[in-house]
C-alpha atoms as a PDB file:
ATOM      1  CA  UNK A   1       0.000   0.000   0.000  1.00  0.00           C
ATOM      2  CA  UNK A   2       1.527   3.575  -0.977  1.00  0.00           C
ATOM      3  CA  UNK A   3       1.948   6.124   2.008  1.00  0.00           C
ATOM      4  CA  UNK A   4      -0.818   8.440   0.444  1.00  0.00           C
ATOM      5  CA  UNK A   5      -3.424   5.367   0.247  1.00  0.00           C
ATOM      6  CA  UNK A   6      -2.606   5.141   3.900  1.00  0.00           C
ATOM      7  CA  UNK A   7      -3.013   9.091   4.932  1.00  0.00           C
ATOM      8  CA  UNK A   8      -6.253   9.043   2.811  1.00  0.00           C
ATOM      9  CA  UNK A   9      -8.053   7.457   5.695  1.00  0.00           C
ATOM     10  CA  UNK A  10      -6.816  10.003   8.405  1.00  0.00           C
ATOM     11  CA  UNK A  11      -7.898  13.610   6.375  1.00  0.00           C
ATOM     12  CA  UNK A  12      -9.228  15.569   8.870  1.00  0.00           C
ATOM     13  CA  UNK A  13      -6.905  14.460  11.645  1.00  0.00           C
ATOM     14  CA  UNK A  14      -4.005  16.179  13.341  1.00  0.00           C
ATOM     15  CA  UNK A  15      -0.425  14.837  12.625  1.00  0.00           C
ATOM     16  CA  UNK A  16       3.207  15.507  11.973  1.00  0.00           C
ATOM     17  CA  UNK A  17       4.055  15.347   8.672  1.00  0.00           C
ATOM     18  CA  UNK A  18       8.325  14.964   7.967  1.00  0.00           C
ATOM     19  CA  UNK A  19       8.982  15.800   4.730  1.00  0.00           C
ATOM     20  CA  UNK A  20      11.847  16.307   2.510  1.00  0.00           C
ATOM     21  CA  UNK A  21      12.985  20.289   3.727  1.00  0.00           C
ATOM     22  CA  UNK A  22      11.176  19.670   6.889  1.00  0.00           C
ATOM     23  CA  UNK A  23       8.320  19.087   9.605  1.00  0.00           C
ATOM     24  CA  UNK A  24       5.499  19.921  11.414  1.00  0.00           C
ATOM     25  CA  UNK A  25       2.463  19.607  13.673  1.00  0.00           C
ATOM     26  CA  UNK A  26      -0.763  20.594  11.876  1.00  0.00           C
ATOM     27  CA  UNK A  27      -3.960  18.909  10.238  1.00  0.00           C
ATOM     28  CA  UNK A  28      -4.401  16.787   6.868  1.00  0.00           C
ATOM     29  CA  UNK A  29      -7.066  18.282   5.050  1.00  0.00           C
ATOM     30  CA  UNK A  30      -7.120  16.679   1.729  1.00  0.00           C
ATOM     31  CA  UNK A  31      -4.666  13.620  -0.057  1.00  0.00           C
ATOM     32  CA  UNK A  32      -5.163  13.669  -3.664  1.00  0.00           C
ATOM     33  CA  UNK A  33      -3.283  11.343  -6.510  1.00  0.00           C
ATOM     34  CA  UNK A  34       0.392  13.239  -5.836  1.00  0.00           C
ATOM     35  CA  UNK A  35       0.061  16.016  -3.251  1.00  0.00           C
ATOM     36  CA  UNK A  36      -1.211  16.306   0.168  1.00  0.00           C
ATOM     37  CA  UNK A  37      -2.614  19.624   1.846  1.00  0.00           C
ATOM     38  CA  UNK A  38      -1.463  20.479   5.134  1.00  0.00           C
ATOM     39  CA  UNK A  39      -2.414  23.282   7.345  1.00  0.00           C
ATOM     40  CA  UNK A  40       0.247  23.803  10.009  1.00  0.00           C
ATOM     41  CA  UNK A  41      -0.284  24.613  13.222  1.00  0.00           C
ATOM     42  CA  UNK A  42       1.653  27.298  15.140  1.00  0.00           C
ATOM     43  CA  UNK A  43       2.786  25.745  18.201  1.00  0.00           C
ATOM     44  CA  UNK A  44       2.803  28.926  20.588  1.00  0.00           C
ATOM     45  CA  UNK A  45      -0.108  30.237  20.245  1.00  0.00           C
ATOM     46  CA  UNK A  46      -2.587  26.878  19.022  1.00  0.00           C
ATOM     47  CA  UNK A  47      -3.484  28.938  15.570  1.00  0.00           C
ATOM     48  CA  UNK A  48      -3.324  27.944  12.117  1.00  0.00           C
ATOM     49  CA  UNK A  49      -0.142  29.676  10.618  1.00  0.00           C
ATOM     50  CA  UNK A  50      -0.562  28.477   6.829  1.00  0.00           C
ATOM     51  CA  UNK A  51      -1.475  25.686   4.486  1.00  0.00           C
ATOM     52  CA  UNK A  52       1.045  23.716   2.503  1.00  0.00           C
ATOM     53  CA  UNK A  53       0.720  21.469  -0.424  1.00  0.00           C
ATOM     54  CA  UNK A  54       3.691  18.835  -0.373  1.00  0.00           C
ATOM     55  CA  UNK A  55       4.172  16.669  -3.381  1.00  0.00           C
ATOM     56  CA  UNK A  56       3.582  12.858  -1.907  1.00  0.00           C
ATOM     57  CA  UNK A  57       7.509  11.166  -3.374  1.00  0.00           C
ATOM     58  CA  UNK A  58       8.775  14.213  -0.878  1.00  0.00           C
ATOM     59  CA  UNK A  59       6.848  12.552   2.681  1.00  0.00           C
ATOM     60  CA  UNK A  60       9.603  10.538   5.014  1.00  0.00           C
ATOM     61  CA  UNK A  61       7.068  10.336   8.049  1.00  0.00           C
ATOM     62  CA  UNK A  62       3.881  10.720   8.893  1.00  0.00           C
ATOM     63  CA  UNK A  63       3.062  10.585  12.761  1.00  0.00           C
ATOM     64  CA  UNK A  64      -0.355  10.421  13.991  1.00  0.00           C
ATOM     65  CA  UNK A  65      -0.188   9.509  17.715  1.00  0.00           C
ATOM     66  CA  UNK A  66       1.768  10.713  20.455  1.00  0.00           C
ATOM     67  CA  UNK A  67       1.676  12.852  23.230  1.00  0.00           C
ATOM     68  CA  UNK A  68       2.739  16.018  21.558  1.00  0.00           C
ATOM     69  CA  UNK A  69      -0.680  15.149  19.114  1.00  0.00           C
ATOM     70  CA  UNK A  70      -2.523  14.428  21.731  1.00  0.00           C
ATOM     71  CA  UNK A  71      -1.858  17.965  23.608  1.00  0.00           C
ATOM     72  CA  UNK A  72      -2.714  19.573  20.280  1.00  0.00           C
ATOM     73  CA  UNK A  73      -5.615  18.252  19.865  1.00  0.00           C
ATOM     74  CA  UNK A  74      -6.660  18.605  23.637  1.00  0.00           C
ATOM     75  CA  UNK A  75      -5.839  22.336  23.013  1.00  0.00           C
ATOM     76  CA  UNK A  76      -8.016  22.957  20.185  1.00  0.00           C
ATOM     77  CA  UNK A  77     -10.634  20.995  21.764  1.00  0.00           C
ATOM     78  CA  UNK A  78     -10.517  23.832  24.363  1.00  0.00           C
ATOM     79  CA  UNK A  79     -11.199  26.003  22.173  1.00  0.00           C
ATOM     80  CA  UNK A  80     -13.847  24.731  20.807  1.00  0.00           C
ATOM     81  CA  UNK A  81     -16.284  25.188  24.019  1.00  0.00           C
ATOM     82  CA  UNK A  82     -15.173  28.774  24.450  1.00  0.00           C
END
């Protein structure tokens, strides 16, 4: 199974992504036939800092558990009932 088969079924979901130039905590919004679309997250202050489209051949990792995930998504969740 190819790595963007896999990520298909977590769109939607926070993750770190490791590409090829380099890394970050944000969520997968959409995995097409070549390219993913990323919207980082900015770790200091829990916001949305930009959206990146990375070519799939480029992805070395793709983490979606963890504690670091975990607090990210407990922060947003936070958010969410304010």
């Amino acid at each position: 199974m190819r790595l963007l088969e896999k990520l298909k079924e977590y769109e939607n979901q926070f993750m770190f992504i490791r590409w090829a130039t380099g890394g970050e905590y944000g969520k997968l919004l959409y995995v097409g036939k070549d390219f993913i679309e990323f919207e980082i997250v900015d770790l200091d202050n829990m916001e949305f800092s930009e959206t990146m489209f990375i070519q799939g051949n480029l992805i070395l990792e793709a983490s979606i558990g963890g504690c670091d995930i975990a607090r990210i998504i407990a922060e947003f969740s936070s958010k969410i009932s304010e």
